[in-house]
PDB file of N, CA and C in Angstrom:
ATOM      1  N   UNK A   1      27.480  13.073   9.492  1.00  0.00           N
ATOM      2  CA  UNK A   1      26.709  12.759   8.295  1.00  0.00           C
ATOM      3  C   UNK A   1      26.844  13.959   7.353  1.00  0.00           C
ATOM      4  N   UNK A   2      27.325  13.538   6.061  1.00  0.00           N
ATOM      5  CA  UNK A   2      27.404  14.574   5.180  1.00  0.00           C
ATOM      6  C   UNK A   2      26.393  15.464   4.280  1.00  0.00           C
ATOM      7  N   UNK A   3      26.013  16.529   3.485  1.00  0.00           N
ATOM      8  CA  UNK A   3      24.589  16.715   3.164  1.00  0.00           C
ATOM      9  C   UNK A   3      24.441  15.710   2.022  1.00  0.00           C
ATOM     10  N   UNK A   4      25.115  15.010   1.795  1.00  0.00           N
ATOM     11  CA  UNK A   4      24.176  14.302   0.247  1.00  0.00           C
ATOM     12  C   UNK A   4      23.372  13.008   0.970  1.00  0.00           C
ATOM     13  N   UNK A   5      24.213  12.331   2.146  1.00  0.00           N
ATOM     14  CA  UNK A   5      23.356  11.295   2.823  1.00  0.00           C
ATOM     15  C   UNK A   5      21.979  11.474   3.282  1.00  0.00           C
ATOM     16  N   UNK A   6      22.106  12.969   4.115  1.00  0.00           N
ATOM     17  CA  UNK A   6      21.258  14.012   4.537  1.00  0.00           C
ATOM     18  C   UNK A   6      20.217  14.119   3.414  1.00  0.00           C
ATOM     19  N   UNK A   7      20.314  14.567   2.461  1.00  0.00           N
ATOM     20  CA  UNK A   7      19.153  14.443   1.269  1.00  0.00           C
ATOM     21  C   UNK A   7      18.894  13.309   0.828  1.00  0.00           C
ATOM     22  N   UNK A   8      19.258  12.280   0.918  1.00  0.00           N
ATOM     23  CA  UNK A   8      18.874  11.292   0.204  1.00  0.00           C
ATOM     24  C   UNK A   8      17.822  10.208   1.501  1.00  0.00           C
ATOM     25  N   UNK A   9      18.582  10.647   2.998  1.00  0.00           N
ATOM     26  CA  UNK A   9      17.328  10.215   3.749  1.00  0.00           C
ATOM     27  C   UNK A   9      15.763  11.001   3.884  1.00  0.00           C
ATOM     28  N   UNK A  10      16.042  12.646   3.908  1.00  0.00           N
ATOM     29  CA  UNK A  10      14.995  12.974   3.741  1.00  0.00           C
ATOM     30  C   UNK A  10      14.339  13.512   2.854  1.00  0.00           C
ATOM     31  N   UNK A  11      14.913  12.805   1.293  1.00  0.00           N
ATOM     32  CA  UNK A  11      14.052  12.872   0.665  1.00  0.00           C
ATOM     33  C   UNK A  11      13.112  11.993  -0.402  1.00  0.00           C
ATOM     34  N   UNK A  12      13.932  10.563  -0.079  1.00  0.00           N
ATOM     35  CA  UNK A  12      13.711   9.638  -0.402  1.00  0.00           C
ATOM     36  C   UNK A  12      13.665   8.116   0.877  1.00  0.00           C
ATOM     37  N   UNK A  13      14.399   8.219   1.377  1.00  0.00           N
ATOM     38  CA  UNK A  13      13.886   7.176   2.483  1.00  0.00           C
ATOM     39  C   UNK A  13      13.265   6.882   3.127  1.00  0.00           C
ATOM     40  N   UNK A  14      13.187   7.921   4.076  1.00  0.00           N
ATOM     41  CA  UNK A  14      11.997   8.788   5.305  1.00  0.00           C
ATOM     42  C   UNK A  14      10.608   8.419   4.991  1.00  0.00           C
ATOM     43  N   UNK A  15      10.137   9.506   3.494  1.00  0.00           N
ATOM     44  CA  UNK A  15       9.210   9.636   2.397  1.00  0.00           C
ATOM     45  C   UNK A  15       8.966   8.127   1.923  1.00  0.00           C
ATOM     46  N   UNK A  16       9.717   7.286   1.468  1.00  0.00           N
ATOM     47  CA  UNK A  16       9.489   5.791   1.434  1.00  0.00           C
ATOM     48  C   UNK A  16       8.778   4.848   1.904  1.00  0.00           C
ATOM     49  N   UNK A  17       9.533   4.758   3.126  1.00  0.00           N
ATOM     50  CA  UNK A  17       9.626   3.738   4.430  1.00  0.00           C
ATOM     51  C   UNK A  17       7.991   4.615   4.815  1.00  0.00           C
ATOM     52  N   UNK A  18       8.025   5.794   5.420  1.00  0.00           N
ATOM     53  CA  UNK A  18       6.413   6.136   5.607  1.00  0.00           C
ATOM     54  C   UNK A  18       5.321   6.057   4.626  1.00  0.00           C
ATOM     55  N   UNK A  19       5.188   6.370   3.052  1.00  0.00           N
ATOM     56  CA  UNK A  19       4.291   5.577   2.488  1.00  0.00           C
ATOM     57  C   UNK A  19       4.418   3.651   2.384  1.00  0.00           C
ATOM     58  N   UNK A  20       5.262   3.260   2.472  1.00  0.00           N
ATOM     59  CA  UNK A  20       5.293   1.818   2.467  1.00  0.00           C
ATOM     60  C   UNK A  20       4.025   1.428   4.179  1.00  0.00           C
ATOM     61  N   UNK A  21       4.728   1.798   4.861  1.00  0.00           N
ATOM     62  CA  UNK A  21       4.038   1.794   6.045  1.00  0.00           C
ATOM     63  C   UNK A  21       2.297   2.219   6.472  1.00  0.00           C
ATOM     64  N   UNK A  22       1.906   3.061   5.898  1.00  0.00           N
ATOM     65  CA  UNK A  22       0.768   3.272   5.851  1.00  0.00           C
ATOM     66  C   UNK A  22       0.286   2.666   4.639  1.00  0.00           C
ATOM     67  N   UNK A  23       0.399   2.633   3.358  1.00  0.00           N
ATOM     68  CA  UNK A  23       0.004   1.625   2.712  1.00  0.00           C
ATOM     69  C   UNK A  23      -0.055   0.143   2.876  1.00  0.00           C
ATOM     70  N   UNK A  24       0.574  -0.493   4.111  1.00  0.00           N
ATOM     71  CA  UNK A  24       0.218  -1.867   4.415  1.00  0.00           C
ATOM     72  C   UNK A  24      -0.640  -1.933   5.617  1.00  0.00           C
ATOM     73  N   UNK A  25      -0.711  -0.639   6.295  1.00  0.00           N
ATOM     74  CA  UNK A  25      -1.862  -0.831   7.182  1.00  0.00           C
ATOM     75  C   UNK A  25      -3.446  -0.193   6.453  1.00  0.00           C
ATOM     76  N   UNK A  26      -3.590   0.247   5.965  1.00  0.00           N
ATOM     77  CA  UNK A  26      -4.279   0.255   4.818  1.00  0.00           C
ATOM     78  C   UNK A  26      -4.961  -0.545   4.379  1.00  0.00           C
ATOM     79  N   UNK A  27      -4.260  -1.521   3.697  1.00  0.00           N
ATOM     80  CA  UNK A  27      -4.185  -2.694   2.950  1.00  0.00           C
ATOM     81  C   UNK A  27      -4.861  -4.014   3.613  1.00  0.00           C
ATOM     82  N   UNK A  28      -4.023  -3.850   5.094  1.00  0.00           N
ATOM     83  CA  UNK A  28      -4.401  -5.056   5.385  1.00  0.00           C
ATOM     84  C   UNK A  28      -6.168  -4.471   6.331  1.00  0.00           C
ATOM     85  N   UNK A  29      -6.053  -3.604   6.526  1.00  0.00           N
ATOM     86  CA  UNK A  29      -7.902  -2.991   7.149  1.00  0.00           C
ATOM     87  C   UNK A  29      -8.420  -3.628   5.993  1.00  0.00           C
ATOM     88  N   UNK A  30      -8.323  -3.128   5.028  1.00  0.00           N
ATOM     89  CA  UNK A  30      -9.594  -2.781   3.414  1.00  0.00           C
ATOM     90  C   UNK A  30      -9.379  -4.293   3.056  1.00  0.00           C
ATOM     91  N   UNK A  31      -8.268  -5.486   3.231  1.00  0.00           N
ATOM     92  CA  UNK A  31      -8.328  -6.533   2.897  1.00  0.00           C
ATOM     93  C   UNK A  31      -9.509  -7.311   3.480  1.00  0.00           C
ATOM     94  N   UNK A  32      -9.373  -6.884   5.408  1.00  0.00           N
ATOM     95  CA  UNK A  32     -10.572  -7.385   5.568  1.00  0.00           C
ATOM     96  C   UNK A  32     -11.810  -6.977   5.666  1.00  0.00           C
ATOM     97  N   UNK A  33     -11.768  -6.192   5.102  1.00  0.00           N
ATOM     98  CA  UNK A  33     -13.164  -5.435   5.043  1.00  0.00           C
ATOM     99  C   UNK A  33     -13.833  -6.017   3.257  1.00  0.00           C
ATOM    100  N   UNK A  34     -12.950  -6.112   2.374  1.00  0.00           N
ATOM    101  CA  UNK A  34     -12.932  -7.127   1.137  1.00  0.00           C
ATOM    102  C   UNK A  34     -13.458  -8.459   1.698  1.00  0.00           C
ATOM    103  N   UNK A  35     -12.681  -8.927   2.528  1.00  0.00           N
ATOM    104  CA  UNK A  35     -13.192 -10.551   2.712  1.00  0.00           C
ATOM    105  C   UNK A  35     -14.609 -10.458   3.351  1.00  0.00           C
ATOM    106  N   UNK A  36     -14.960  -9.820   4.099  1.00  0.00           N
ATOM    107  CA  UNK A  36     -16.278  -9.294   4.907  1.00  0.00           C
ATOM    108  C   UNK A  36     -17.371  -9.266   4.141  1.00  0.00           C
ATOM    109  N   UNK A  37     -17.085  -8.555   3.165  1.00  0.00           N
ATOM    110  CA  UNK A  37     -18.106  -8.211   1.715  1.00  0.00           C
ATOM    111  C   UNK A  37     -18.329  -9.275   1.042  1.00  0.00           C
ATOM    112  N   UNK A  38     -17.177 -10.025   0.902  1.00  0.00           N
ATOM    113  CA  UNK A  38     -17.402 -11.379   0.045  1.00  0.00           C
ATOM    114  C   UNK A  38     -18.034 -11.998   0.298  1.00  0.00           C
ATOM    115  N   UNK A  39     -18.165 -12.073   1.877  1.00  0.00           N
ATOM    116  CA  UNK A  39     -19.210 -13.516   2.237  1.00  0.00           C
ATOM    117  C   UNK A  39     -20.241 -13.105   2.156  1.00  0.00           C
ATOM    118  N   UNK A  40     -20.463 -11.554   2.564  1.00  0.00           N
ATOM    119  CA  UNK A  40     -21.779 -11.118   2.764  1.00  0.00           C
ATOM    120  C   UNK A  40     -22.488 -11.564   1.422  1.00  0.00           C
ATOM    121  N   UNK A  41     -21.757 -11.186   0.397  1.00  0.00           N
ATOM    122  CA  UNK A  41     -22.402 -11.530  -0.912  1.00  0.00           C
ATOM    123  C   UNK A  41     -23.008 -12.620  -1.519  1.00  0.00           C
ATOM    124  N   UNK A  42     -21.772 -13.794  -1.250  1.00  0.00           N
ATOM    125  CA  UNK A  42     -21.642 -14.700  -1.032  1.00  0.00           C
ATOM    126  C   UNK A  42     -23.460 -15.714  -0.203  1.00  0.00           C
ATOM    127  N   UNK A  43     -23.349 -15.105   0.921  1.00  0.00           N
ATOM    128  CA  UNK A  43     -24.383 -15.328   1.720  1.00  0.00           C
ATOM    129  C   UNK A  43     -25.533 -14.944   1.581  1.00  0.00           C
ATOM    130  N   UNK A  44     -25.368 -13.525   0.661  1.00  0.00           N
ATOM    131  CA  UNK A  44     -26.719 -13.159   0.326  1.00  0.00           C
ATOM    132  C   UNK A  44     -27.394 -13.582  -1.001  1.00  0.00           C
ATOM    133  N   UNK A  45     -26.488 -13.927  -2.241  1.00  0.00           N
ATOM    134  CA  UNK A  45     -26.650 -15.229  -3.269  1.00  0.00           C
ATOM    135  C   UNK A  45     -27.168 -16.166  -3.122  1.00  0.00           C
ATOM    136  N   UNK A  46     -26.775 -17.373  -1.205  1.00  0.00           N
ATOM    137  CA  UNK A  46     -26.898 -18.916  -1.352  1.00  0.00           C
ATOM    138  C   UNK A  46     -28.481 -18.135  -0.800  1.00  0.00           C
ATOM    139  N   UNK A  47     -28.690 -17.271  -0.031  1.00  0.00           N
ATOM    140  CA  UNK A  47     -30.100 -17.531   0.472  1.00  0.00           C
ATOM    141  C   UNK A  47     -30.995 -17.410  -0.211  1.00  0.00           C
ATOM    142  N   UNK A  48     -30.757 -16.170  -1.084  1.00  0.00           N
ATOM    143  CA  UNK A  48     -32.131 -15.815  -2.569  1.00  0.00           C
ATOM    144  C   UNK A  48     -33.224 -15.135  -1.517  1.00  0.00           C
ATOM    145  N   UNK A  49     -32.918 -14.666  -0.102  1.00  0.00           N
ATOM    146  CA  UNK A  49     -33.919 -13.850   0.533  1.00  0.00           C
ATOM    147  C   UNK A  49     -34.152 -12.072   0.222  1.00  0.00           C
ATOM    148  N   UNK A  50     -32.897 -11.576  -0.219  1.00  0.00           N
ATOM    149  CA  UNK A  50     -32.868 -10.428  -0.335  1.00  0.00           C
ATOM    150  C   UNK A  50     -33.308 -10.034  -2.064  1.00  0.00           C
ATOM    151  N   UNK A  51     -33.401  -8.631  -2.202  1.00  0.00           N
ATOM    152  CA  UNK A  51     -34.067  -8.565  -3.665  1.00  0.00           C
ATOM    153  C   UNK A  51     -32.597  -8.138  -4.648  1.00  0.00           C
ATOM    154  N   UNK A  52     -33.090  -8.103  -6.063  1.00  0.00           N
ATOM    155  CA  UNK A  52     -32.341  -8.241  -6.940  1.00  0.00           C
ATOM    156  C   UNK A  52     -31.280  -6.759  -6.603  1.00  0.00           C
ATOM    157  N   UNK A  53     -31.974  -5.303  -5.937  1.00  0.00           N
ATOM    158  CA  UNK A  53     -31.229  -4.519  -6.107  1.00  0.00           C
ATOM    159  C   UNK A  53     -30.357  -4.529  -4.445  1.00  0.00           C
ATOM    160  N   UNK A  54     -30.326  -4.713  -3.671  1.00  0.00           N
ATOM    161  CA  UNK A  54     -30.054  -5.275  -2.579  1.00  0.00           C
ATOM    162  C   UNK A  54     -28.499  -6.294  -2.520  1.00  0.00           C
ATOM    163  N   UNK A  55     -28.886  -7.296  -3.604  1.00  0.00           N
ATOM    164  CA  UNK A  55     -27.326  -7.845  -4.017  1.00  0.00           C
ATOM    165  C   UNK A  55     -26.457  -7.058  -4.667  1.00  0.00           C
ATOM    166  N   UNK A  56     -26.949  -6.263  -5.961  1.00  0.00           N
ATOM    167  CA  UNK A  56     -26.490  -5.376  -6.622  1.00  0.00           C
ATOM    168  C   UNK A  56     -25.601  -4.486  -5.631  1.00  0.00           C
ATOM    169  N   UNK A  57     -25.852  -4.003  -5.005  1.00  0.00           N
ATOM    170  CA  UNK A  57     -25.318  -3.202  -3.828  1.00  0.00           C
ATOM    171  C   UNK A  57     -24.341  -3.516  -3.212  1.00  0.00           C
ATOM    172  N   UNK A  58     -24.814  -5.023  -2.499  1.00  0.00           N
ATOM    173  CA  UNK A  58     -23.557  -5.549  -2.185  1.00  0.00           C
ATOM    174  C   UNK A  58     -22.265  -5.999  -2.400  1.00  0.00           C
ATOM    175  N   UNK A  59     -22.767  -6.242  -3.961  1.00  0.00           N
ATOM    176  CA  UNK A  59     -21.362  -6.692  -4.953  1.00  0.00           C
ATOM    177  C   UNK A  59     -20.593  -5.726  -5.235  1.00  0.00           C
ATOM    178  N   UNK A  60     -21.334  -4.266  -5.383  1.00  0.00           N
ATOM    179  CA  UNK A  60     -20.629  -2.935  -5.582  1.00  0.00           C
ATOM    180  C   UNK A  60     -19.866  -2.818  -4.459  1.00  0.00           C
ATOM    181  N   UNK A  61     -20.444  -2.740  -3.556  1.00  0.00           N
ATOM    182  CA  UNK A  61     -19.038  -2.506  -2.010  1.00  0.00           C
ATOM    183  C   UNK A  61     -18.421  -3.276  -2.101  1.00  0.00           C
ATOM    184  N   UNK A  62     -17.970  -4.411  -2.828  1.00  0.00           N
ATOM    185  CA  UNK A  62     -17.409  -5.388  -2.609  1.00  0.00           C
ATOM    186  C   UNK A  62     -16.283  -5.318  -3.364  1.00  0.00           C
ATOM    187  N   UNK A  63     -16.891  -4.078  -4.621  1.00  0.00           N
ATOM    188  CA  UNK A  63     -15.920  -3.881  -5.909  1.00  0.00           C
ATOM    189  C   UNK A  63     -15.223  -2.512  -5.308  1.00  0.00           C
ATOM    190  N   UNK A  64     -15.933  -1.854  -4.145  1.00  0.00           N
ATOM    191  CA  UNK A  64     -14.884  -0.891  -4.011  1.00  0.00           C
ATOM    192  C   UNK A  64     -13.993  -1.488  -2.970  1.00  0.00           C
ATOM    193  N   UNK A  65     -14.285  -2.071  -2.225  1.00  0.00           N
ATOM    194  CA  UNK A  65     -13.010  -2.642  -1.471  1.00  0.00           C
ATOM    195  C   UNK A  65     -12.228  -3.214  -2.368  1.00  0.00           C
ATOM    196  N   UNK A  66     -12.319  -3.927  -3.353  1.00  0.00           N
ATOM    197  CA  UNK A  66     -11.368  -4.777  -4.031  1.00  0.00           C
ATOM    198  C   UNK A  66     -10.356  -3.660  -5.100  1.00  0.00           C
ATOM    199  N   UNK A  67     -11.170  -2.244  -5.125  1.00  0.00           N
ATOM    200  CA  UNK A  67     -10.318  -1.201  -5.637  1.00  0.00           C
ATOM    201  C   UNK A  67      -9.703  -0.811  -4.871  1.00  0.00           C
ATOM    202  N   UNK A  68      -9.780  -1.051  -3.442  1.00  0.00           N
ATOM    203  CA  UNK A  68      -9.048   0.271  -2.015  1.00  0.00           C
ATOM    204  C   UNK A  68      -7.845  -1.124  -2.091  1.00  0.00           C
ATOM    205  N   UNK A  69      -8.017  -2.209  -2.201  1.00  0.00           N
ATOM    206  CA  UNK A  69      -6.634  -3.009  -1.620  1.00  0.00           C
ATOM    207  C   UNK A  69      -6.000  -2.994  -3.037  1.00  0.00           C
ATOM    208  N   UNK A  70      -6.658  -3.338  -4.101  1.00  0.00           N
ATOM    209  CA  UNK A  70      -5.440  -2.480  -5.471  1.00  0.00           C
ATOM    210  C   UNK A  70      -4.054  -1.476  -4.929  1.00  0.00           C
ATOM    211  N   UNK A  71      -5.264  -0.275  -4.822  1.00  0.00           N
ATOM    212  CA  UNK A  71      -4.576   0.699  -4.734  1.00  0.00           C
ATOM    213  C   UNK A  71      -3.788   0.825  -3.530  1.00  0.00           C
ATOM    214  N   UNK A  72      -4.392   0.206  -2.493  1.00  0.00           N
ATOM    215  CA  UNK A  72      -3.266   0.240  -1.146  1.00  0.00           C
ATOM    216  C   UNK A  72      -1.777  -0.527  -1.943  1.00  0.00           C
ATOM    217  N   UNK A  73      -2.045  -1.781  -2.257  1.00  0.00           N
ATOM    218  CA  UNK A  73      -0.767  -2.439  -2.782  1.00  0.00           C
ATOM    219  C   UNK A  73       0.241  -2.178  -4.196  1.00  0.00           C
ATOM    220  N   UNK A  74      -0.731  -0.769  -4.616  1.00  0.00           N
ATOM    221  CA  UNK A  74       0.315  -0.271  -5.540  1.00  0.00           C
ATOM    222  C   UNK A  74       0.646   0.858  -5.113  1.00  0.00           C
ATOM    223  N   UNK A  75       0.231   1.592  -3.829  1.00  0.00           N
ATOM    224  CA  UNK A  75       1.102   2.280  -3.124  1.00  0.00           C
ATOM    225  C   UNK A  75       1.920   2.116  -2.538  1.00  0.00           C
ATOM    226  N   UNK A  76       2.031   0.844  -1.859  1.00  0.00           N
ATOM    227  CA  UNK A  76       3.035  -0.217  -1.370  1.00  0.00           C
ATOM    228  C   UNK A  76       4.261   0.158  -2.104  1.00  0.00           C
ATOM    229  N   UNK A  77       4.023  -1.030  -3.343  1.00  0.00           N
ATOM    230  CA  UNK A  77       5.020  -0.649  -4.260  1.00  0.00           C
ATOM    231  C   UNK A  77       5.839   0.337  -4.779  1.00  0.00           C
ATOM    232  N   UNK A  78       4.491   1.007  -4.496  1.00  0.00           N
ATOM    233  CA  UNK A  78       6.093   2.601  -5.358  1.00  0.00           C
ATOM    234  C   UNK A  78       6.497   3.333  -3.941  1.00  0.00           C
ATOM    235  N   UNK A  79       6.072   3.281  -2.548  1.00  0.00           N
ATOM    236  CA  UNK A  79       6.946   3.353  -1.708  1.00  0.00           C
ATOM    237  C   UNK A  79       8.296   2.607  -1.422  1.00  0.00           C
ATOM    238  N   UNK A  80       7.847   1.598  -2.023  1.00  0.00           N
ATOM    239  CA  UNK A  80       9.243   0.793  -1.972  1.00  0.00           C
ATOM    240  C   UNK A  80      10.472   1.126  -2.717  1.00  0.00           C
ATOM    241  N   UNK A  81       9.788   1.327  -4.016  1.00  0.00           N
ATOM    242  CA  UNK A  81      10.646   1.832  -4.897  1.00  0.00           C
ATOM    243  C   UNK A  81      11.276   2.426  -4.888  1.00  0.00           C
ATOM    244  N   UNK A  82      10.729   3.370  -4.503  1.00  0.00           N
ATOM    245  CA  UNK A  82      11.485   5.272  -4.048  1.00  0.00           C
ATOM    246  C   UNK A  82      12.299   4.737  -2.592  1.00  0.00           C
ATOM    247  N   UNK A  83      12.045   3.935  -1.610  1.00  0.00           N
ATOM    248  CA  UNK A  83      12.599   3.613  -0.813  1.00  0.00           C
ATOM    249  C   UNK A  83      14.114   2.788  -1.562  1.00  0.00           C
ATOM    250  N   UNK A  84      14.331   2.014  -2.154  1.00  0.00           N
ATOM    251  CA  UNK A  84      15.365   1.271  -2.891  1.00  0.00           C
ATOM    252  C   UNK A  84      15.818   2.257  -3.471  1.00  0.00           C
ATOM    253  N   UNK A  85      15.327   3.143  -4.374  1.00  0.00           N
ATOM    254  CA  UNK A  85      16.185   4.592  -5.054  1.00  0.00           C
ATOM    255  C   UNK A  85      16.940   5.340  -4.311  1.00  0.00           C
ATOM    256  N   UNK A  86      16.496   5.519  -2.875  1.00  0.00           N
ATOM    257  CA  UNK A  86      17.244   6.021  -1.910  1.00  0.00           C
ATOM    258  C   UNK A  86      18.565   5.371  -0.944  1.00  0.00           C
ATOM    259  N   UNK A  87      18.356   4.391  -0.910  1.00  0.00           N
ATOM    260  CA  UNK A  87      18.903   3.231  -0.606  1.00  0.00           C
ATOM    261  C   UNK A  87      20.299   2.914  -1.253  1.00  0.00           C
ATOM    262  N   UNK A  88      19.894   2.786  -2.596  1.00  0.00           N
ATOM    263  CA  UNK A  88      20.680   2.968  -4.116  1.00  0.00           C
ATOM    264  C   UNK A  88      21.591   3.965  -3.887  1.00  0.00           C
ATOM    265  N   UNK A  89      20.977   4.954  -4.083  1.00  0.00           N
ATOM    266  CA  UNK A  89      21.508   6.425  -3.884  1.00  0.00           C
ATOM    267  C   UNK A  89      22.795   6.563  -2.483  1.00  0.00           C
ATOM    268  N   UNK A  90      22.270   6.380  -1.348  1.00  0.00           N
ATOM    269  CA  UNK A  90      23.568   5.697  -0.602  1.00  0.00           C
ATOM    270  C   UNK A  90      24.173   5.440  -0.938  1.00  0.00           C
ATOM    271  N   UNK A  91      24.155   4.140  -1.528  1.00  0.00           N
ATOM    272  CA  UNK A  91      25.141   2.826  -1.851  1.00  0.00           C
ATOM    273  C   UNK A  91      26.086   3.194  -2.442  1.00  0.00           C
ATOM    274  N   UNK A  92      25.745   4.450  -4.200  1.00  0.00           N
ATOM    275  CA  UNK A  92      26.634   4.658  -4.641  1.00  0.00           C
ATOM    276  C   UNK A  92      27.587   6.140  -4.196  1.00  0.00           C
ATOM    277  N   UNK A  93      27.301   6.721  -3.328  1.00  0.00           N
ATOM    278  CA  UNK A  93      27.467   7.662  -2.692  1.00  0.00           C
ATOM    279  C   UNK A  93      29.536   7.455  -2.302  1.00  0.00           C
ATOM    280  N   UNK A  94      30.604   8.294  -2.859  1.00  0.00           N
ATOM    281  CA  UNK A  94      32.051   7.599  -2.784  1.00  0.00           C
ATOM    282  C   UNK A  94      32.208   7.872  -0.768  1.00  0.00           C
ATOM    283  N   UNK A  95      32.878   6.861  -1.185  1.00  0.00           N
ATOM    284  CA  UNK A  95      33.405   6.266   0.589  1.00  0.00           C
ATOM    285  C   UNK A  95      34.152   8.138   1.254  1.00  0.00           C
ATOM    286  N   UNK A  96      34.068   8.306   2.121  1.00  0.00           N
ATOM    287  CA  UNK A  96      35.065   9.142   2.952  1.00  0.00           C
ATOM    288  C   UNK A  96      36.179   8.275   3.715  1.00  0.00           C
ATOM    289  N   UNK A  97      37.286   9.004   2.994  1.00  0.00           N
ATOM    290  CA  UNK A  97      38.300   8.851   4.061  1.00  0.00           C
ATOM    291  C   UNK A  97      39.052   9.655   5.071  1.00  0.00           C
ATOM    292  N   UNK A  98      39.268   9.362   6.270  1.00  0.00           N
ATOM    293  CA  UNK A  98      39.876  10.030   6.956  1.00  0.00           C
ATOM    294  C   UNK A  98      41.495  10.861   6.674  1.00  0.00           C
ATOM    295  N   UNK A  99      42.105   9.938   5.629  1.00  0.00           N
ATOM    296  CA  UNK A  99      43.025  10.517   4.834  1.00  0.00           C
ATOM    297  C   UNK A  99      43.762  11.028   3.321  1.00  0.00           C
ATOM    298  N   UNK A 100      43.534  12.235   3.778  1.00  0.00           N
ATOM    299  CA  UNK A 100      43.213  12.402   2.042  1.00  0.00           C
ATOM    300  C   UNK A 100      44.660  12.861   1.410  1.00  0.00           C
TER     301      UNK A 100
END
């Protein structure tokens, strides 16, 4: 392996592929921890047992989960990105030949 392949895995692929990866486990925790909140809310609306600041509350956690899976899935994305830039970067990388 030559050094430009060498840099382009560890400094764009590696770096990639591991934020892509933790951003979908991430994602998919805080997704259900989003759906969790929803019903709670949801549930605490149909009953009308709890008080006005009590829902308030709940809808707020509900708005920060729905910010944590945003942001998990636009970390996603630009891991990917940088993952395909690297990728790219390979691709156009000129062939070696054994005879020159």
């Amino acid at each position: 392996m030559n050094l430009r392949k060498a840099i382009f895995l560890i400094t764009l692929i590696i770096p990639g592929l591991a934020v892509v990866g933790t951003s979908i486990y991430w994602f998919n925790r805080d997704y259900t921890a989003l759906i969790a909140a929803e019903n709670r809310v949801e549930k605490m609306v149909a009953t009308n047992q709890p008080s006005d600041r009590q829902q308030e509350m709940a809808y707020h956690r509900a708005l920060a989960h729905r910010i944590n899976v945003f942001a998990d899935g636009t970390w996603g994305l630009l891991g990917g990105i940088i993952t395909a830039i690297g990728i790219q970067g390979l691709c156009y990388l000129p062939r070696e030949t054994k005879y020159k």
